[in-house]
Protein backbone atom coordinates (compact mmCIF):
# COMPACT_ATOMS: atom_id res chain seq x y z
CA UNK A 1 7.22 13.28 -23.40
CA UNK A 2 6.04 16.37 -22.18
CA UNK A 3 2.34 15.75 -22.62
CA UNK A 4 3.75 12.75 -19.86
CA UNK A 5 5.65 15.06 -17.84
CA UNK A 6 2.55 17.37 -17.66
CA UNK A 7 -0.02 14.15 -16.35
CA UNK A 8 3.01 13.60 -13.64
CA UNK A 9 2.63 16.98 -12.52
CA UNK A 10 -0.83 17.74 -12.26
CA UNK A 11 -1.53 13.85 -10.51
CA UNK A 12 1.43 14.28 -8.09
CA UNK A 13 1.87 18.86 -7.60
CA UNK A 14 -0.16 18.70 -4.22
CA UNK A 15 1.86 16.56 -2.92
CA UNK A 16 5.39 18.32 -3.68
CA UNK A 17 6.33 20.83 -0.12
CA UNK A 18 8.91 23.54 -0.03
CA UNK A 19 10.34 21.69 3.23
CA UNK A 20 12.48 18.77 2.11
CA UNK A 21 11.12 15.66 4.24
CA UNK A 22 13.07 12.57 3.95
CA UNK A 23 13.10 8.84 5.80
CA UNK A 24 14.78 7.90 9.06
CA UNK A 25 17.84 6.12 7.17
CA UNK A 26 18.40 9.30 4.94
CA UNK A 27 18.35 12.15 7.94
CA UNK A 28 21.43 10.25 9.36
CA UNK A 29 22.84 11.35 6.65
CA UNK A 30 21.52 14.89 5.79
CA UNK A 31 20.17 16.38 9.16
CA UNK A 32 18.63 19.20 7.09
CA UNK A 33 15.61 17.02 6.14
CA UNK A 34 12.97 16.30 8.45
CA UNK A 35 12.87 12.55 9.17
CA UNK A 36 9.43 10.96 10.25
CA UNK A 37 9.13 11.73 13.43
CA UNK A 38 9.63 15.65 12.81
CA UNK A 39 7.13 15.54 9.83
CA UNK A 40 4.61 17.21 12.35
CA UNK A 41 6.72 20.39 12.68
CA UNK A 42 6.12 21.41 9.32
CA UNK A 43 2.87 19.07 8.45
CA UNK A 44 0.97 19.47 11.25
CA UNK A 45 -1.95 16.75 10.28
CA UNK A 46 1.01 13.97 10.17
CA UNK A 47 0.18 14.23 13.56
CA UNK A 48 -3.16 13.48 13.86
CA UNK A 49 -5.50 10.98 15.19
CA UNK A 50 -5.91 8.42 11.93
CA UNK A 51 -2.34 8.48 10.91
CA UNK A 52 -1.25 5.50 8.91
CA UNK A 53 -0.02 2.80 8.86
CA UNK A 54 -0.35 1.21 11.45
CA UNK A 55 0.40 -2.26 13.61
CA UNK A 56 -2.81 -4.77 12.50
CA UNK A 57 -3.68 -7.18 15.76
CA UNK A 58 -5.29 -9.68 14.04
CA UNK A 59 -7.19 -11.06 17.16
CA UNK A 60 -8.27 -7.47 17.63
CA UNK A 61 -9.62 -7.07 14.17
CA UNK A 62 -13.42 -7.49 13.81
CA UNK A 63 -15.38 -9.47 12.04
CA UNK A 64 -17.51 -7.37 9.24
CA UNK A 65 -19.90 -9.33 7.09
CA UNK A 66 -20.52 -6.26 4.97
CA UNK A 67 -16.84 -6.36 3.73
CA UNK A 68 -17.21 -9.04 0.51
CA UNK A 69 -14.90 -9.72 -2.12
CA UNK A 70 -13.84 -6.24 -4.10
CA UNK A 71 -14.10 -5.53 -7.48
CA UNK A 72 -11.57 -5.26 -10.16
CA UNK A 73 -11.76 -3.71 -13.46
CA UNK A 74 -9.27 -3.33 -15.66
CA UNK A 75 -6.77 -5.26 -13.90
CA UNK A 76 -6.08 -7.67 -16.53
CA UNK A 77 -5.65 -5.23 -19.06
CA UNK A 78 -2.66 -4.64 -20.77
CA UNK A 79 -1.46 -0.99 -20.45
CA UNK A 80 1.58 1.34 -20.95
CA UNK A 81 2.33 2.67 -17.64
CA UNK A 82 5.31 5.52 -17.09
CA UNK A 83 7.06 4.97 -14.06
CA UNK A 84 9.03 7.86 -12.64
CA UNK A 85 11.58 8.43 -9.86
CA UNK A 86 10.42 10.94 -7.03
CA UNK A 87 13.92 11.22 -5.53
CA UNK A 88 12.74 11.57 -2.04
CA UNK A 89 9.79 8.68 -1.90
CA UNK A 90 10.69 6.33 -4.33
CA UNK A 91 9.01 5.46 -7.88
CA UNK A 92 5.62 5.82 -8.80
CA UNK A 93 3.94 4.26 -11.58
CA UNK A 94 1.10 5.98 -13.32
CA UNK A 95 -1.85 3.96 -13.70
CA UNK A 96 -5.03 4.97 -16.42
CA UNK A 97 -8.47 5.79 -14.83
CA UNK A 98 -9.77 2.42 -16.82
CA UNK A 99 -8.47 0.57 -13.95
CA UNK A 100 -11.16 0.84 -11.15
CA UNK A 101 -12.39 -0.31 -7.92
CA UNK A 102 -15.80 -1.40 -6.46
CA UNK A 103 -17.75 -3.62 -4.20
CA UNK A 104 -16.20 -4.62 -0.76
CA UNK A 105 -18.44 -1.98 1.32
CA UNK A 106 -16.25 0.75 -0.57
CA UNK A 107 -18.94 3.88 -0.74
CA UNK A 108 -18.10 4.54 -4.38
CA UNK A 109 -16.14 3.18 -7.09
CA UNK A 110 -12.93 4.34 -7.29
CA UNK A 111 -10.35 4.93 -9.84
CA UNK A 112 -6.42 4.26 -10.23
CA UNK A 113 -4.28 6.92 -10.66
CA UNK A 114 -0.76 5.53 -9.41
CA UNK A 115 1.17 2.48 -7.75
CA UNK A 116 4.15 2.48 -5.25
CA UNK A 117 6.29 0.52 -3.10
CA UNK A 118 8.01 0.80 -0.02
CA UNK A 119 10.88 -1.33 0.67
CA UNK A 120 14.09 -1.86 3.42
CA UNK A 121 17.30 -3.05 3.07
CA UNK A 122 16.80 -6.71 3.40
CA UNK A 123 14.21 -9.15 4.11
CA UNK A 124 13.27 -8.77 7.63
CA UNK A 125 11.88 -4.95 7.09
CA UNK A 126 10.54 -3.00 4.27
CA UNK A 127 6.44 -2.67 4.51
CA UNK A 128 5.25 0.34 6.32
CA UNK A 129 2.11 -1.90 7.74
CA UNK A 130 2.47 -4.38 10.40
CA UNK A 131 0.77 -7.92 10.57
CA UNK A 132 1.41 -8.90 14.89
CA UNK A 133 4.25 -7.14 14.79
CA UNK A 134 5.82 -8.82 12.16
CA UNK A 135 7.47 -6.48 9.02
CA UNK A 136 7.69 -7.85 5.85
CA UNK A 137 10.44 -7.02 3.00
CA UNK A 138 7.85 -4.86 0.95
CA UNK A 139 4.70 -3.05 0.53
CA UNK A 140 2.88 -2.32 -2.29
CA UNK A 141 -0.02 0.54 -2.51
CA UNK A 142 -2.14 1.04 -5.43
CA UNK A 143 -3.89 4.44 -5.14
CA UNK A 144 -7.62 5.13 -6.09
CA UNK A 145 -9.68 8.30 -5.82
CA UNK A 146 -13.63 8.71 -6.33
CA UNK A 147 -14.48 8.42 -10.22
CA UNK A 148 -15.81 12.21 -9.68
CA UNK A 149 -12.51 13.67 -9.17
CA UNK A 150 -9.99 14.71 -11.26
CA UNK A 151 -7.28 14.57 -8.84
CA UNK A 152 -5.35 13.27 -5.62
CA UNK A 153 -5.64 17.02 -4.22
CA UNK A 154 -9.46 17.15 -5.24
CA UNK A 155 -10.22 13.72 -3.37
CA UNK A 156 -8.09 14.77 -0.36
CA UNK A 157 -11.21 17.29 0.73
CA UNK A 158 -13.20 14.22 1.16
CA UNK A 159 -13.08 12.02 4.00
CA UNK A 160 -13.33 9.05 2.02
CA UNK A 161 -12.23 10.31 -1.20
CA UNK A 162 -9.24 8.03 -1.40
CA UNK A 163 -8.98 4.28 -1.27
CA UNK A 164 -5.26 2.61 -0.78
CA UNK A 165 -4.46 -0.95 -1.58
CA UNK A 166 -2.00 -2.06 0.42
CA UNK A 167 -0.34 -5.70 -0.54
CA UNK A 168 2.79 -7.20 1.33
CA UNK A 169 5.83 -8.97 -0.29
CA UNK A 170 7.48 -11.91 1.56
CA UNK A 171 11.01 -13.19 0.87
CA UNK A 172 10.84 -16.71 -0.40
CA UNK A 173 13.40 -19.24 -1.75
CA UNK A 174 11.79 -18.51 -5.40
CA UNK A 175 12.22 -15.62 -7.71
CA UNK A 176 8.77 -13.79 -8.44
CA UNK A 177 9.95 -13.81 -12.06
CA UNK A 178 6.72 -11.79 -13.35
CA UNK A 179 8.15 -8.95 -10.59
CA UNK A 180 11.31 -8.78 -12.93
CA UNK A 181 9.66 -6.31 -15.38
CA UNK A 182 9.56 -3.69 -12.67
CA UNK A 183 12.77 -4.14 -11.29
CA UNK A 184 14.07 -3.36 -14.83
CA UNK A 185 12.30 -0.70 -15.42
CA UNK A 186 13.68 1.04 -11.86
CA UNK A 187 17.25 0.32 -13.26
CA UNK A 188 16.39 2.64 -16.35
CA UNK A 189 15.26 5.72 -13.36
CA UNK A 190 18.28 5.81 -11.27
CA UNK A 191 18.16 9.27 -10.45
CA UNK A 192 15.31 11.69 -9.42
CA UNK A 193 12.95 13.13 -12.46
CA UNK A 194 14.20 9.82 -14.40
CA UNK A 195 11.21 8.88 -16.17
CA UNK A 196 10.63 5.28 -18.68
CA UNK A 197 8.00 3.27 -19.55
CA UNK A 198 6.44 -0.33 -18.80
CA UNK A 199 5.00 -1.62 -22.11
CA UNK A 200 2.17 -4.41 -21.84
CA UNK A 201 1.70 -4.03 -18.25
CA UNK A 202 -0.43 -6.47 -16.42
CA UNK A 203 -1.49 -5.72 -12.55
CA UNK A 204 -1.96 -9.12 -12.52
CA UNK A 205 1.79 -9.48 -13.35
CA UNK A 206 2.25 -8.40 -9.80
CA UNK A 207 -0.64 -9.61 -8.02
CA UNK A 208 -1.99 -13.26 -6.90
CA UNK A 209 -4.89 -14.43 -8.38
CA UNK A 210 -7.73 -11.53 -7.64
CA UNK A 211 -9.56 -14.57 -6.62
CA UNK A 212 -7.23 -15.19 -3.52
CA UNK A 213 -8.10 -11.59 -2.38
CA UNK A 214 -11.00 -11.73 -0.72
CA UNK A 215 -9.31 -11.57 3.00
CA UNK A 216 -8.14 -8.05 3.90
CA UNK A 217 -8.01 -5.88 6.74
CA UNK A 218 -9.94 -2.35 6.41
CA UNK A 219 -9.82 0.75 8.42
CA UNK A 220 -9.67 4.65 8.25
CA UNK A 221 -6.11 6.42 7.73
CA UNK A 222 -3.94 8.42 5.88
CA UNK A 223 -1.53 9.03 3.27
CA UNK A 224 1.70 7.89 4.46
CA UNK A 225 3.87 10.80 3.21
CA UNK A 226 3.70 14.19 4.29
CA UNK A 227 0.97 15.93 4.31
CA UNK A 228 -0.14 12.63 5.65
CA UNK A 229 -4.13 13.86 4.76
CA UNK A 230 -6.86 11.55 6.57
CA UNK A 231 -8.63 10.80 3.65
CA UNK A 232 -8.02 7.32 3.25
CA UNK A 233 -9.87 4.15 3.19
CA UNK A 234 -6.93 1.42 3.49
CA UNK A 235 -7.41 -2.13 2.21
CA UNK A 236 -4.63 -4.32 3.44
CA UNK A 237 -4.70 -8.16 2.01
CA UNK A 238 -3.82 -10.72 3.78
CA UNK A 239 -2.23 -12.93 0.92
CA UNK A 240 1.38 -12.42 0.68
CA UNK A 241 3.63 -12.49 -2.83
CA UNK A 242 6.88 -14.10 -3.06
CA UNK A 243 9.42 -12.57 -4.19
CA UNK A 244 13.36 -13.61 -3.57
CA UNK A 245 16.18 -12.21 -1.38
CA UNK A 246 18.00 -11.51 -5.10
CA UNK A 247 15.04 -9.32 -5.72
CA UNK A 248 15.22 -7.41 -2.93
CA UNK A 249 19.01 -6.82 -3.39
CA UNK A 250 18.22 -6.07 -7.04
CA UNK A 251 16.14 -2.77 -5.81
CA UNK A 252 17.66 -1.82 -3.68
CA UNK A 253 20.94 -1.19 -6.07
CA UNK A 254 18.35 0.32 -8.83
CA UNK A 255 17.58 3.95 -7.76
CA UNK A 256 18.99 6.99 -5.80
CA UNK A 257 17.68 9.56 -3.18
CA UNK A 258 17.78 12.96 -4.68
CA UNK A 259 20.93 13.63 -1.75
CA UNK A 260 23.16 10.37 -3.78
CA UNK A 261 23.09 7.71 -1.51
CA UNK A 262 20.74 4.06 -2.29
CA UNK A 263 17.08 4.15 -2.22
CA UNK A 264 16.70 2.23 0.36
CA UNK A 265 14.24 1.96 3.83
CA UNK A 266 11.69 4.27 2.13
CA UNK A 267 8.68 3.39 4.84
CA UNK A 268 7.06 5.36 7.41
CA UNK A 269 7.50 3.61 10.81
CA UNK A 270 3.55 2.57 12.28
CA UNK A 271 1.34 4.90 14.06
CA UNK A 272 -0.65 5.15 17.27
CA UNK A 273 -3.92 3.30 16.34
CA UNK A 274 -5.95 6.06 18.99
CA UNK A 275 -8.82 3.70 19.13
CA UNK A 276 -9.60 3.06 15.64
CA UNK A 277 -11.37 -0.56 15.02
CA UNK A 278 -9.76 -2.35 12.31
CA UNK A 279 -12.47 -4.84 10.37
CA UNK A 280 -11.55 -8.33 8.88
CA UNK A 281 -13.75 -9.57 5.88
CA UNK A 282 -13.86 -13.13 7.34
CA UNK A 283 -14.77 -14.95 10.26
CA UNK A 284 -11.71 -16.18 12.21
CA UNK A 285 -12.51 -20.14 10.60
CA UNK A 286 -10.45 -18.66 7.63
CA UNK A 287 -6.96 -17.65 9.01
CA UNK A 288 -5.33 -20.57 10.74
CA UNK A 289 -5.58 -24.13 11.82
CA UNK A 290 -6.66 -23.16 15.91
CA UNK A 291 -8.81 -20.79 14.51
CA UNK A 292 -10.91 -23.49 12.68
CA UNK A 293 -10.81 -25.35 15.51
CA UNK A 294 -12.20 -22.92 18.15
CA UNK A 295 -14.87 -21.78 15.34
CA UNK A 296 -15.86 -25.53 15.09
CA UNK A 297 -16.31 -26.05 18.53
CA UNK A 298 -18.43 -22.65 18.72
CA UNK A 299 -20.38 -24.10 15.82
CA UNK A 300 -20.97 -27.57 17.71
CA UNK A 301 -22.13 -25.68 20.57
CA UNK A 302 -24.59 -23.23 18.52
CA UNK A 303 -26.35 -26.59 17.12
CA UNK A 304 -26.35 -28.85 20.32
CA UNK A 305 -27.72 -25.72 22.47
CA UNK A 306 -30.39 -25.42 19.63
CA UNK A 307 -31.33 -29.47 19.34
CA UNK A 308 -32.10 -29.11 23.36
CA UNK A 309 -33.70 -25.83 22.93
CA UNK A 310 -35.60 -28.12 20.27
């Protein structure tokens, strides 16, 4: 246990602050935090130019070629992860540096060193990205850092030292019954500095098949808690998960803030984009029905302009 408790520390120290920040939904409550929007008084970089997350216009995003299908090792292995409540950001789950990244234009490969969600209070809110607008009931990052380092504080000094995995969850009529394992272990961390375990963990337990994930969204950010560094590469998939309105009840009733109210609405509203291009990996003949159509019309234009050019 204290070999565990020791890991936590050393992965997760740099990002522990002497100033208490907290969520919107919890400085209603306790005005002595610093809710999001006051993050910048005390973190001055939360209020920079490549803040995350942000809103995603899809019919703004452009096309990339380079950005092909990424990587995945080790995410079919079965693993003993600790999971641990943070009291004022939710739970974390420790992930082993077997678990790695590569491919997809990413300048390096990266390795895992934790997963986290961000969640509301029912299904119509919850993800801290934006697809058009629209807010889904959760969001799941899985955090990498360059194989070189040994730590999140160590990658933070380069500018693309970190690469986030961002994945949403959408309510649906069925329960994500794989999902379940999680939601137990949160009941067994109700309070902050809880810690347990996940035996025979699968990332595929919580993921679609990695063979659905080759549309996603990339751009430049940042960590989405304070000190919101801008040393992040951000993948955000377009394939949704199910996962049912019982779900999302069941955690939010799991865990506590470290003030004693429900962990609840733990996301960090969007942020100015200031310009930033977000890339797709596929052309637009991959999204939706019009698209395909428009793209085949482009298509029969390309070749009958060439057979007169001919």
């Amino acid at each position: 246990m204290w070999s565990t408790l020791l890991v936590l520390y050393l992965l997760f120290a740099p990002q522990i602050h002497s100033v208490q920040w907290c969520y919107q939904n919890l400085y209603l409550l306790d005005e002595m935090c610093s809710e999001p929007s006051q993050w910048v008084k005390e973190f001055p970089v939360c209020g920079g130019q490549k803040q995350s997350p942000i809103n995603i216009v899809t019919s703004k995003a452009r096309h990339d070629p380079n950005l092909s299908s990424i990587i995945f090792e080790g995410y079919t292995e079965a693993i003993n992860v600790t999971v641990q409540n943070f009291g004022n950001s939710g739970a974390v789950l420790v992930l082993p540096p077997s678990v790695r990244i590569r491919g997809g234009d990413l300048p390096a490969t990266y390795k895992a060193i934790q997963l986290h969600f961000h969640w509301g209070v029912d299904h119509a809110s919850g993800s801290e990205h934006t697809i058009n607008g629209e807010q889904y009931a959760m969001e799941l990052h899985i955090v990498h850092i360059k194989e070189q380092y040994n730590s999140l504080k160590e990658a933070k000094n380069d500018t693309v030292g970190i690469a986030v995995l961002g994945f949403f969850y959408e309510v649906s009529t069925k329960e994500n019954q794989k999902f379940n394992q999680v939601i137990e272990a949160f009941g067994r961390i109700p309070y902050p500095g809880n810690i347990s375990t996940i035996p025979e963990f699968r990332l595929t337990d919580i993921l679609p098949s990695l063979e659905k994930l080759s549309s996603y969204y990339r751009y430049m950010g940042s960590l989405t808690t304070p000190g919101c560094d801008e040393a992040i590469i951000w993948t955000v998939f377009q394939e949704t998960f199910p996962i049912s309105q019982q779900q999302v009840d069941n955690i939010n009733k799991q865990m506590w803030f470290d003030v004693g109210i429900p962990m609840t609405a733990n996301f960090r509203p969007v942020q100015k984009i200031n310009g930033r291009i977000v890339y797709k990996s596929r052309a637009c003949c991959s999204t939706s029905s019009g698209s395909v159509i428009l793209c085949l019309s482009l298509l029969y234009i390309v070749v009958l302009f060439e057979s007169i050019l001919m």
